[in-house]
PDB file of N, CA and C in Angstrom:
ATOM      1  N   UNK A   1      -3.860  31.811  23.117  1.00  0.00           N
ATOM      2  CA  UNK A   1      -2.547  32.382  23.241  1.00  0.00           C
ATOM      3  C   UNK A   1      -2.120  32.279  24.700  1.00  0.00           C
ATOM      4  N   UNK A   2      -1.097  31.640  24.893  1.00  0.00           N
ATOM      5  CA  UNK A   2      -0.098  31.228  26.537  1.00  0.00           C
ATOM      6  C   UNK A   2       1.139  31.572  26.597  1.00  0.00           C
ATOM      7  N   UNK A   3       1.648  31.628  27.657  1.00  0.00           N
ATOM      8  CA  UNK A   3       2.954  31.300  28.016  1.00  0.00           C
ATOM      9  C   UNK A   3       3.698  30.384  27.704  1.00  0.00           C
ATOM     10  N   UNK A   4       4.505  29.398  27.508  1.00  0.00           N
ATOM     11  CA  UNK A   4       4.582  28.123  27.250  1.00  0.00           C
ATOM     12  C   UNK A   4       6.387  28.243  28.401  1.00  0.00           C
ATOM     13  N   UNK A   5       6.940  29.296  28.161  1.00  0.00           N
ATOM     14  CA  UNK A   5       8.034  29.003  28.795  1.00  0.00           C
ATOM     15  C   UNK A   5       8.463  30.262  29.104  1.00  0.00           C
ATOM     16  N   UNK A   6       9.173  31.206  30.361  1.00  0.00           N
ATOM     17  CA  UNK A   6       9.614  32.107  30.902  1.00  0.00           C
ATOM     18  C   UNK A   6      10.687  32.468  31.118  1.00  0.00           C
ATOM     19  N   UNK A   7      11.567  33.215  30.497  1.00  0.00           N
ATOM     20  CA  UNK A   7      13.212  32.729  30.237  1.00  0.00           C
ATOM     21  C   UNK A   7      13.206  34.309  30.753  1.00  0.00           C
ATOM     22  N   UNK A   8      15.233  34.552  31.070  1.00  0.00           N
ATOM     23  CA  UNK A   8      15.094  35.611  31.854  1.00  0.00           C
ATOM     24  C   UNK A   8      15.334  36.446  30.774  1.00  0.00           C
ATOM     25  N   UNK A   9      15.548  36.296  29.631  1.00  0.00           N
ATOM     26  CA  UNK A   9      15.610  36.737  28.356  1.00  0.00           C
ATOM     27  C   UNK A   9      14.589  37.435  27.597  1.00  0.00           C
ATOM     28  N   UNK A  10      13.370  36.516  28.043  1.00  0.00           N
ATOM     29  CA  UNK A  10      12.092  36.536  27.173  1.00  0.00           C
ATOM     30  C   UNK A  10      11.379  35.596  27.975  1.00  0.00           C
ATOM     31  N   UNK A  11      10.178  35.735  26.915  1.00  0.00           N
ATOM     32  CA  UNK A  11       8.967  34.607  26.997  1.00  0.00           C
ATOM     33  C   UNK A  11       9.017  33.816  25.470  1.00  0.00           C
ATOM     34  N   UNK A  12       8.134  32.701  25.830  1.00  0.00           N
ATOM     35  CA  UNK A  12       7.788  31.951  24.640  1.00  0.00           C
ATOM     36  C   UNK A  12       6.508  31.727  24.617  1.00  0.00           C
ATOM     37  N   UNK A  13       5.977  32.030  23.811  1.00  0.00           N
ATOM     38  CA  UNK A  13       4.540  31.910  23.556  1.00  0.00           C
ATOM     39  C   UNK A  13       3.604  30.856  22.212  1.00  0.00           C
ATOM     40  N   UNK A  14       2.363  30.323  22.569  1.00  0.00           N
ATOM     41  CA  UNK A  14       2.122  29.353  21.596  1.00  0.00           C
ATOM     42  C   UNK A  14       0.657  29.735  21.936  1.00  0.00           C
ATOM     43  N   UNK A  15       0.206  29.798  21.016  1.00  0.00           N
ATOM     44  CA  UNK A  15      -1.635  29.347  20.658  1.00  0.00           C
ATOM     45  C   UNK A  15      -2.116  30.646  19.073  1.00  0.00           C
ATOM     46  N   UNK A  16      -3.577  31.040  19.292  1.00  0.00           N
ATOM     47  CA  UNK A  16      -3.707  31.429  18.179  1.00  0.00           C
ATOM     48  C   UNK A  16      -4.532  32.976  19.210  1.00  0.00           C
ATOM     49  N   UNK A  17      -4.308  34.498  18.135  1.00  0.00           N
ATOM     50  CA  UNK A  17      -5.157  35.247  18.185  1.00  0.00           C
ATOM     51  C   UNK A  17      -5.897  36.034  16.786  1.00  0.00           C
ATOM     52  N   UNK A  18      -7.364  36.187  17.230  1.00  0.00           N
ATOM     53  CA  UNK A  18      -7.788  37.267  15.824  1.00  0.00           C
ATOM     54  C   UNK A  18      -7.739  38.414  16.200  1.00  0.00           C
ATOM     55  N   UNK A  19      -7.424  39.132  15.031  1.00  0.00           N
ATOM     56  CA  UNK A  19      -6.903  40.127  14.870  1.00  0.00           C
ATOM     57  C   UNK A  19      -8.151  40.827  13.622  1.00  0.00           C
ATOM     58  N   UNK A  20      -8.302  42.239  13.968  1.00  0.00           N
ATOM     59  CA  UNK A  20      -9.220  42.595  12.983  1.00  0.00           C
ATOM     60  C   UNK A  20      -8.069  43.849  12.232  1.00  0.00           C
ATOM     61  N   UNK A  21      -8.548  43.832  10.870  1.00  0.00           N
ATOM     62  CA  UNK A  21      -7.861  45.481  10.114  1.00  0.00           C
ATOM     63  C   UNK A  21      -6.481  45.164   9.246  1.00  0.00           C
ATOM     64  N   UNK A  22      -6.476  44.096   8.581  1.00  0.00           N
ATOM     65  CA  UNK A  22      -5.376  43.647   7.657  1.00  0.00           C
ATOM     66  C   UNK A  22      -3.801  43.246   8.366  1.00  0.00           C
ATOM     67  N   UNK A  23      -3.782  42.156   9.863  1.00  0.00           N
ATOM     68  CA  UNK A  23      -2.750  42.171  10.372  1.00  0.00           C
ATOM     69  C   UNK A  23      -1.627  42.059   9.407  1.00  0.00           C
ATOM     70  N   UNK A  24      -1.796  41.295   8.252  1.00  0.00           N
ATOM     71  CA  UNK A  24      -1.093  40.847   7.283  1.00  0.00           C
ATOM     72  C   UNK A  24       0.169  41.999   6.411  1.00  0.00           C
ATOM     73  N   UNK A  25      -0.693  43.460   6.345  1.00  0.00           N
ATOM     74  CA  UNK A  25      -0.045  44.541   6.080  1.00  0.00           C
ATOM     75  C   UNK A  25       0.729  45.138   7.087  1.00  0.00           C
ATOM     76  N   UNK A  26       0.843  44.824   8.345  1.00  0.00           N
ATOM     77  CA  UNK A  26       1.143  45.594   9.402  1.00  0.00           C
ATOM     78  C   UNK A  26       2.594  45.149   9.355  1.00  0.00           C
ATOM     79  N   UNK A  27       3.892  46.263  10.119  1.00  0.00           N
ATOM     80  CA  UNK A  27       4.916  45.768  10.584  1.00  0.00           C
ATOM     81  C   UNK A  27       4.796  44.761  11.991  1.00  0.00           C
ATOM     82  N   UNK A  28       4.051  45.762  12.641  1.00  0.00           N
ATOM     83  CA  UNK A  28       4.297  45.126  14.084  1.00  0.00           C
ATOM     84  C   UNK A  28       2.895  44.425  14.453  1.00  0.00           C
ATOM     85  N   UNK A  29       2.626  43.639  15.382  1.00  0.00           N
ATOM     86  CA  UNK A  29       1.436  42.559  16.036  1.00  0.00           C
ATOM     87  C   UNK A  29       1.734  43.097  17.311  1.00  0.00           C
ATOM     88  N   UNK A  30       0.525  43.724  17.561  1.00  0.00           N
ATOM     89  CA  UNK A  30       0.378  44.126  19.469  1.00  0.00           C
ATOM     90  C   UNK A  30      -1.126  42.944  19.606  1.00  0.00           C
ATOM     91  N   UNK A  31      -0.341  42.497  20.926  1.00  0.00           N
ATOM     92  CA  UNK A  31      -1.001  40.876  21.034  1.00  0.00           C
ATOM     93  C   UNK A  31      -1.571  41.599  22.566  1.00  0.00           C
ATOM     94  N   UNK A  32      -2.949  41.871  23.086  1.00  0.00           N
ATOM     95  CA  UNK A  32      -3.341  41.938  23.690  1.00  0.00           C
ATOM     96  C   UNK A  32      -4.280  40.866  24.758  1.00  0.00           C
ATOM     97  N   UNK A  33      -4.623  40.570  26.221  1.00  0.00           N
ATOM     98  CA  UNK A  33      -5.604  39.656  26.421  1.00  0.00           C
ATOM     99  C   UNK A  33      -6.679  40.047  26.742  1.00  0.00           C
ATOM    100  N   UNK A  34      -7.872  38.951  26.589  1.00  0.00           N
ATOM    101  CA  UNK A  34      -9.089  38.987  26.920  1.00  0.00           C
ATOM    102  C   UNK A  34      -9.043  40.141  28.509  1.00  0.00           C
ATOM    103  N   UNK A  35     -10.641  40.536  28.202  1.00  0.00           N
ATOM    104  CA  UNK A  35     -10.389  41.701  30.042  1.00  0.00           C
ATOM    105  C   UNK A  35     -10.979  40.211  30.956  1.00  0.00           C
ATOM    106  N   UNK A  36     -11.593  39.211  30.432  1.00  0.00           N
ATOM    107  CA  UNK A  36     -12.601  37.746  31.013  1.00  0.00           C
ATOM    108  C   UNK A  36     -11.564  36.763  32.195  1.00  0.00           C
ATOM    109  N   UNK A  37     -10.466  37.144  31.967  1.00  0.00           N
ATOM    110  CA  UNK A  37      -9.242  36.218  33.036  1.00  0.00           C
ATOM    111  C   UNK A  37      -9.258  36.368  34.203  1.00  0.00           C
ATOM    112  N   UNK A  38      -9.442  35.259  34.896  1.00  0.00           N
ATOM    113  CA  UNK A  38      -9.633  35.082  36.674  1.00  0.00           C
ATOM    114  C   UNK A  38      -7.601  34.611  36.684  1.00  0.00           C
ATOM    115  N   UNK A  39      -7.284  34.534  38.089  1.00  0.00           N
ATOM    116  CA  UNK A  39      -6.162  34.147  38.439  1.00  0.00           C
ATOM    117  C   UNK A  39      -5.749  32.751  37.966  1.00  0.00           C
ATOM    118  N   UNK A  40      -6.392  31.698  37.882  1.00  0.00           N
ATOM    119  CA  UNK A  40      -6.059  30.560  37.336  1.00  0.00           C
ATOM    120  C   UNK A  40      -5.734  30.688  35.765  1.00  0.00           C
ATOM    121  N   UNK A  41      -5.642  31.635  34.944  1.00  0.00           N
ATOM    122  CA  UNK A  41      -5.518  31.765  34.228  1.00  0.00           C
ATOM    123  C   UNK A  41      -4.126  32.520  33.321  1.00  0.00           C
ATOM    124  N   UNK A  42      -3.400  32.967  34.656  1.00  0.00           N
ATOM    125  CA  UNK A  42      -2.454  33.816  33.922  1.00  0.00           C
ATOM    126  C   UNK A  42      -1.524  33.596  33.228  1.00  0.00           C
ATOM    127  N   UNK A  43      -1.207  32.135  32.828  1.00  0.00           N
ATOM    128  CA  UNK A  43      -0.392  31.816  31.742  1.00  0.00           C
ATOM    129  C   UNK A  43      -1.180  32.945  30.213  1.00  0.00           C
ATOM    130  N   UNK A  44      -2.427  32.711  30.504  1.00  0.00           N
ATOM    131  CA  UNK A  44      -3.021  33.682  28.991  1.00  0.00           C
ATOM    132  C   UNK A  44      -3.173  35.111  29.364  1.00  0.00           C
ATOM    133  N   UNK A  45      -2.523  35.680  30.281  1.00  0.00           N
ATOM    134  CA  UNK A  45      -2.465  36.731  30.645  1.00  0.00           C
ATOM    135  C   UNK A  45      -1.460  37.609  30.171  1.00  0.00           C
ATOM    136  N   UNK A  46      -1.419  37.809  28.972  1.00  0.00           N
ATOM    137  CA  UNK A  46       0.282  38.025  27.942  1.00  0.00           C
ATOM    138  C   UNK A  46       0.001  39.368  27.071  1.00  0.00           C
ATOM    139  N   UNK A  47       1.034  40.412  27.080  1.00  0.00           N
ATOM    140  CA  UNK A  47       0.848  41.293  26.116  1.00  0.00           C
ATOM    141  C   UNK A  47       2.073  41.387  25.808  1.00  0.00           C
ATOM    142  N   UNK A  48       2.361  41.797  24.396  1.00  0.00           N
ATOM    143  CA  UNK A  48       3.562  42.391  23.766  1.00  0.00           C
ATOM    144  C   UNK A  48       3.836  42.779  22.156  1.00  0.00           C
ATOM    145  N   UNK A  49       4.406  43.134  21.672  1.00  0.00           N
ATOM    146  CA  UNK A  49       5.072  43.440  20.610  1.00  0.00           C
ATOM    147  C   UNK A  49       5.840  42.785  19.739  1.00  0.00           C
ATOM    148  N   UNK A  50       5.614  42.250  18.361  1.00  0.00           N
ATOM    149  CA  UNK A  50       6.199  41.628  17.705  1.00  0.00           C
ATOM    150  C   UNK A  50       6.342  41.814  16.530  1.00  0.00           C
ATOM    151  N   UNK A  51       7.595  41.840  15.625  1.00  0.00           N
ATOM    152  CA  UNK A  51       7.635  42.074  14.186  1.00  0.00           C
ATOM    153  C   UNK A  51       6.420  41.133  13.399  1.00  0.00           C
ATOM    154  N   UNK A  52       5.883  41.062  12.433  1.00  0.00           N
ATOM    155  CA  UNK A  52       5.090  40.226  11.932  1.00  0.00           C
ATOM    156  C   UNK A  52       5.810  39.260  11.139  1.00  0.00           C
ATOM    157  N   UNK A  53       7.428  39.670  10.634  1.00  0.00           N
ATOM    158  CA  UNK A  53       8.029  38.454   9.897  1.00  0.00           C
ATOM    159  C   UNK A  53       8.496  37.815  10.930  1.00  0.00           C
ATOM    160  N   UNK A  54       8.060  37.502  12.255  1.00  0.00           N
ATOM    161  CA  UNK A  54       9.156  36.633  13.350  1.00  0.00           C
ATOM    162  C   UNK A  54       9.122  35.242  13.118  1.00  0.00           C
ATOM    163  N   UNK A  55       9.985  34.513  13.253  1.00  0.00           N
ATOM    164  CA  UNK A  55      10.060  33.193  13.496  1.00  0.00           C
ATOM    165  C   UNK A  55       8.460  32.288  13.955  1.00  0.00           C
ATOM    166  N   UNK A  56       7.880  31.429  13.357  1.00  0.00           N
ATOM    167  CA  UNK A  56       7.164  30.766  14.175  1.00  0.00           C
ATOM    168  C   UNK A  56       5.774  31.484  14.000  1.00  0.00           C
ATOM    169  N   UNK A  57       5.474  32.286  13.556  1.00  0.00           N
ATOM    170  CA  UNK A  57       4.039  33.536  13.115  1.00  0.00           C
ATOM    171  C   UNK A  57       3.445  32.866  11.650  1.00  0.00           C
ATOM    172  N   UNK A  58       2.288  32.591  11.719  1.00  0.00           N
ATOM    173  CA  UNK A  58       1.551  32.095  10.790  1.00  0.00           C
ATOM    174  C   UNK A  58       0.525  33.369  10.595  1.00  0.00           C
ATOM    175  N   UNK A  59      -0.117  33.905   9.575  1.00  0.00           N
ATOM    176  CA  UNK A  59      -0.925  34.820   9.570  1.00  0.00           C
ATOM    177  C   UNK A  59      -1.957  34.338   8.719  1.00  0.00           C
ATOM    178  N   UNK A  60      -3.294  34.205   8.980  1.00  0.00           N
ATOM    179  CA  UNK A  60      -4.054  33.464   7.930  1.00  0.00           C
ATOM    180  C   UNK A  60      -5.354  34.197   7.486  1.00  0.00           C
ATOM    181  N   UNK A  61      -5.465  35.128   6.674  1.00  0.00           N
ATOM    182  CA  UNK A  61      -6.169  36.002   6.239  1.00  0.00           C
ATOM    183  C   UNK A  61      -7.334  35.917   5.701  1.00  0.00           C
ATOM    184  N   UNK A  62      -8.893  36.611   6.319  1.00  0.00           N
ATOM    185  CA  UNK A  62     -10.767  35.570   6.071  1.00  0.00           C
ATOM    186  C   UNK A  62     -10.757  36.823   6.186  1.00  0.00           C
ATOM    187  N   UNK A  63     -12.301  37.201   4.935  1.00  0.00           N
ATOM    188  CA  UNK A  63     -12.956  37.876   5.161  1.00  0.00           C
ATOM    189  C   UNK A  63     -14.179  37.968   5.936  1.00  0.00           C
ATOM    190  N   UNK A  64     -14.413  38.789   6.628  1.00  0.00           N
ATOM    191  CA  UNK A  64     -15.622  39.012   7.455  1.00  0.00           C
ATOM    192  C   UNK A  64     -17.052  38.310   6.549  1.00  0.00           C
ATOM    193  N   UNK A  65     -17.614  37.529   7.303  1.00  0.00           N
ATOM    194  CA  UNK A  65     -19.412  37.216   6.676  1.00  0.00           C
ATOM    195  C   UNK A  65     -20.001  38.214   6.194  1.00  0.00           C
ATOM    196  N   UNK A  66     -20.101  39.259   6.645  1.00  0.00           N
ATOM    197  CA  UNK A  66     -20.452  40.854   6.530  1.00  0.00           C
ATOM    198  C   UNK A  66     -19.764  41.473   5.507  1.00  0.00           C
ATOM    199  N   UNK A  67     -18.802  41.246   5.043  1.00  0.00           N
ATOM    200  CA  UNK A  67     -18.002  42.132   4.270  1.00  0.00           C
ATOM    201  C   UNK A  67     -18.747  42.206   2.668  1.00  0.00           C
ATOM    202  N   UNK A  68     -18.817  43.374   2.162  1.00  0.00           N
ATOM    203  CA  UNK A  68     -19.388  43.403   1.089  1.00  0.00           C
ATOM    204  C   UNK A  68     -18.791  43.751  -0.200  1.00  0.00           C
ATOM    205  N   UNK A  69     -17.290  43.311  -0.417  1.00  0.00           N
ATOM    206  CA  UNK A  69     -16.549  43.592  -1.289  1.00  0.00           C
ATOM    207  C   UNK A  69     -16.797  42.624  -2.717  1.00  0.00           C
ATOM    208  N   UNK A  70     -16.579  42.964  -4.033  1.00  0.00           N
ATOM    209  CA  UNK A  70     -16.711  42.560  -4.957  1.00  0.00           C
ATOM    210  C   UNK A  70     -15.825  42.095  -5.651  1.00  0.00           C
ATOM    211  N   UNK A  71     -15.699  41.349  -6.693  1.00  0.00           N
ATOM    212  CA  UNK A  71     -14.808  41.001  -7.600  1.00  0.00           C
ATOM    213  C   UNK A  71     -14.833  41.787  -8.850  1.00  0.00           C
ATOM    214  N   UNK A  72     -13.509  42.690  -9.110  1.00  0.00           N
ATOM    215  CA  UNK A  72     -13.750  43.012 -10.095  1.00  0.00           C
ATOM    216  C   UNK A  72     -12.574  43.023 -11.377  1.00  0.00           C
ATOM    217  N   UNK A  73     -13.214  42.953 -12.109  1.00  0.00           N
ATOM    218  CA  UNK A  73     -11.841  43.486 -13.746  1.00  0.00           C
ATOM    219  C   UNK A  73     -11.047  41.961 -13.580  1.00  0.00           C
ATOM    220  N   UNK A  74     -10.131  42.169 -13.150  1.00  0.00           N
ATOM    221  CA  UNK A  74      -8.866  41.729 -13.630  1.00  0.00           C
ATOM    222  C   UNK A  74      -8.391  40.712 -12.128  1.00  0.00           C
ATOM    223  N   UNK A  75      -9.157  40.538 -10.985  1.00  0.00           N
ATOM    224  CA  UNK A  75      -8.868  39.513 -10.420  1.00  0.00           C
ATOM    225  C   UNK A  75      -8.841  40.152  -8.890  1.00  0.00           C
ATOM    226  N   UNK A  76      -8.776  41.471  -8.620  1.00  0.00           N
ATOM    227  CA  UNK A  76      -8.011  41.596  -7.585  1.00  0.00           C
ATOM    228  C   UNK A  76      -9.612  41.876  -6.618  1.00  0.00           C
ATOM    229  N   UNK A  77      -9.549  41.473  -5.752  1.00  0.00           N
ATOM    230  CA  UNK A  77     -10.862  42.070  -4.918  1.00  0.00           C
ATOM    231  C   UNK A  77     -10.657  43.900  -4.201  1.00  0.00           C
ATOM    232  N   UNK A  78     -11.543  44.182  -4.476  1.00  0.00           N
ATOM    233  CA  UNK A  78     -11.571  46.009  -4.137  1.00  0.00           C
ATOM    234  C   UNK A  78     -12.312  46.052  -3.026  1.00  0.00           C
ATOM    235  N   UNK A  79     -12.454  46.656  -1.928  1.00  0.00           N
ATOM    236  CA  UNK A  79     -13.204  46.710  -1.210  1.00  0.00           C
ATOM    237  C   UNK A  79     -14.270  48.320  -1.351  1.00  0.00           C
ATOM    238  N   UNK A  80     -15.729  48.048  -1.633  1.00  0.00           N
ATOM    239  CA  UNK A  80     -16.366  49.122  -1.580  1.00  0.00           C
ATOM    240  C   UNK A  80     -16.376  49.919  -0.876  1.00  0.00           C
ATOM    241  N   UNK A  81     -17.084  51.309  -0.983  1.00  0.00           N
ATOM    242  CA  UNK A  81     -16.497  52.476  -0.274  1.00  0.00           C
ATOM    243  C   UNK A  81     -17.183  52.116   1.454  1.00  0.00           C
ATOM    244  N   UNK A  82     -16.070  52.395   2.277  1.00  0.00           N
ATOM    245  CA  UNK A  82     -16.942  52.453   3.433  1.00  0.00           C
ATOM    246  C   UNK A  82     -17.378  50.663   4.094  1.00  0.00           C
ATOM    247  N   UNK A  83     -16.884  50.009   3.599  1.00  0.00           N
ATOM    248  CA  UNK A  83     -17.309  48.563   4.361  1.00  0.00           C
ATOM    249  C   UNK A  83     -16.187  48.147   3.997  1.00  0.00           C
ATOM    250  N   UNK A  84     -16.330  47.337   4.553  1.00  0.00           N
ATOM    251  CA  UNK A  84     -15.598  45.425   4.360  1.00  0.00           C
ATOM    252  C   UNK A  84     -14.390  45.599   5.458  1.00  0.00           C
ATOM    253  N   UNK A  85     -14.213  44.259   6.343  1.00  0.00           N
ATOM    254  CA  UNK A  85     -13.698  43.984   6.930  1.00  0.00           C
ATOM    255  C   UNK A  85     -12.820  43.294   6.781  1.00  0.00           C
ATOM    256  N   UNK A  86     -11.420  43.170   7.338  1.00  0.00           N
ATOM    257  CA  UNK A  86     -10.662  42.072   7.210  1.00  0.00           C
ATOM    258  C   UNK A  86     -10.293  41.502   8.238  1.00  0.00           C
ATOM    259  N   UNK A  87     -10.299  40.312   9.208  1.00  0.00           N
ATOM    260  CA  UNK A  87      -9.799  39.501  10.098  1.00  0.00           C
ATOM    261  C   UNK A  87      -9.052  38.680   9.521  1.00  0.00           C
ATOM    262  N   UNK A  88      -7.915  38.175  10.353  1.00  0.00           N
ATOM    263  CA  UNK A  88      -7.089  37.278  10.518  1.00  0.00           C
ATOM    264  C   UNK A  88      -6.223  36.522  11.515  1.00  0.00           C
ATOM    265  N   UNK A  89      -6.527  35.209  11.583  1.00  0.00           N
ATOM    266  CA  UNK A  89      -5.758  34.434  12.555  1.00  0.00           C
ATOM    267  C   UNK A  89      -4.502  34.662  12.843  1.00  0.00           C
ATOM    268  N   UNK A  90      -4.043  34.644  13.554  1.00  0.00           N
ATOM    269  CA  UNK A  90      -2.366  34.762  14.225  1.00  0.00           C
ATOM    270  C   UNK A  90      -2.264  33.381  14.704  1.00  0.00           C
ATOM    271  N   UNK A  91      -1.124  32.823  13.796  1.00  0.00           N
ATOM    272  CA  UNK A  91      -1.068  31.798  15.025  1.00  0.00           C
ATOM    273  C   UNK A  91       0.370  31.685  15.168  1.00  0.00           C
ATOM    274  N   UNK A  92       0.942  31.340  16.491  1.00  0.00           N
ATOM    275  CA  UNK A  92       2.079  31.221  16.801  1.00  0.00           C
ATOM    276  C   UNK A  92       2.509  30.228  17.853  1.00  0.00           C
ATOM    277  N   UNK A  93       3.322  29.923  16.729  1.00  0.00           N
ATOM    278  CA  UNK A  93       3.958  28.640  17.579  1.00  0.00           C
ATOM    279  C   UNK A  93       5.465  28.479  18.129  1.00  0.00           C
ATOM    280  N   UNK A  94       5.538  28.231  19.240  1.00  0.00           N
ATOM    281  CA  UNK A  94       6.555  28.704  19.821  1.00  0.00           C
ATOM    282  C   UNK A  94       7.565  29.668  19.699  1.00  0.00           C
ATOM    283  N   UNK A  95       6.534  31.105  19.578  1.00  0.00           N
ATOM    284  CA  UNK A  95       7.349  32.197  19.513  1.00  0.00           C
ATOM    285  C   UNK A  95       7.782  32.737  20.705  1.00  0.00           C
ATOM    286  N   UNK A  96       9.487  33.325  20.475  1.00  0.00           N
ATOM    287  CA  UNK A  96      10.398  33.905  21.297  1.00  0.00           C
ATOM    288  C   UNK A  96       9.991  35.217  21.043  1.00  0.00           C
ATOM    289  N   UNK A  97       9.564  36.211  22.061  1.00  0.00           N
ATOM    290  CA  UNK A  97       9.264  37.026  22.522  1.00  0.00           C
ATOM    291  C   UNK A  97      10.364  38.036  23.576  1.00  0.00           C
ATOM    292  N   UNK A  98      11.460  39.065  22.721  1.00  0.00           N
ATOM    293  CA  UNK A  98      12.309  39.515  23.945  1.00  0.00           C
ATOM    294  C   UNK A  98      11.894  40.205  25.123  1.00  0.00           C
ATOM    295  N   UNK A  99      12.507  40.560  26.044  1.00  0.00           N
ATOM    296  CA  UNK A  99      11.900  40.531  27.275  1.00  0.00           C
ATOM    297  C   UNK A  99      11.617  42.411  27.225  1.00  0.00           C
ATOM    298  N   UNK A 100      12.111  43.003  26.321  1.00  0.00           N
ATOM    299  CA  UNK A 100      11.987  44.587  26.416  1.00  0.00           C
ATOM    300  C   UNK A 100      10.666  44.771  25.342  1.00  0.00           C
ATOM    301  N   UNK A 101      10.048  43.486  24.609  1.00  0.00           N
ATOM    302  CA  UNK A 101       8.969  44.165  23.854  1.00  0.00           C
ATOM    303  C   UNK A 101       7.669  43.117  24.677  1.00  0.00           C
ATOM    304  N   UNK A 102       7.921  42.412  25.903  1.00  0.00           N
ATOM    305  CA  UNK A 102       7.073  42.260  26.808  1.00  0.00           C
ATOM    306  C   UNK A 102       6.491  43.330  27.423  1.00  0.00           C
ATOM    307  N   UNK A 103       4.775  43.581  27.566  1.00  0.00           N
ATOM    308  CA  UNK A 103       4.710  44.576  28.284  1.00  0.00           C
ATOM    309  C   UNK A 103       3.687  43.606  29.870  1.00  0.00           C
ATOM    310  N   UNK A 104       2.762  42.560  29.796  1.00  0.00           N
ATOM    311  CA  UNK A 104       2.217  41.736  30.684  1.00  0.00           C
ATOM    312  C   UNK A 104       2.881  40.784  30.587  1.00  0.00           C
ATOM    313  N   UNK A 105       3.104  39.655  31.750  1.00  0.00           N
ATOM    314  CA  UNK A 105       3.749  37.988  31.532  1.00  0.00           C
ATOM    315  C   UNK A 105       3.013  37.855  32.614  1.00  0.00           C
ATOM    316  N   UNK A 106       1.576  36.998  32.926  1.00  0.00           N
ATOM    317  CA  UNK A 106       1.100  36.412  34.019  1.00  0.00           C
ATOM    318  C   UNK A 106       0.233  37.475  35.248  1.00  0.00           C
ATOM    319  N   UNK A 107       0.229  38.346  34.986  1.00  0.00           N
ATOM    320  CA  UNK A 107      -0.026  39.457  36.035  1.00  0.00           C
ATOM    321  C   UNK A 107      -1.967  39.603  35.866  1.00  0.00           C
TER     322      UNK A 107
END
């Protein structure tokens, strides 16, 4: 996940993040970065806020290796009491980002 372009409007942003806890159900995507970033790096130095139906948002939904949920009845997977995980990819491609639900750009 980068910068790709800095408008005085917004940002635009492109690459992919995981996300753990059903991003898929959520309204909003709080896109946080790694704490691992040296200065050469601050194009991936990005936080903000985004509806999850935005333009350009791919959401691609895996269950955890670990997860111990079953198949049952009628098709739908249940998750047992107390486990199972859900992760999912974010990926976004050239998403417009307004400049009031920016909270990092490069810093």
């Amino acid at each position: 996940m980068h910068i790709v372009e800095e408008r005085d409007d917004g940002i635009v942003v492109r690459g992919a993040k995981i996300m753990i806890a059903g991003a898929a159900a959520a309204n909003e995507i709080f896109v946080m970065p790694t704490t691992s970033l040296r200065e050469e790096d601050k194009n991936y130095t990005v936080s903000f806020v985004v509806p999850r139906d935005t333009e350009g948002i791919t959401i691609v939904e895996a269950r955890h290796p670990d997860d111990a949920r079953e198949l049952e009845g009628n098709g739908y997977e249940l998750p047992a009491i107390g486990t199972g995980i859900t992760q999912a990819w974010i990926l976004f491609n050239d998403v417009f980002i307004p400049k009031e639900r920016v909270f990092m750009c490069g810093e």
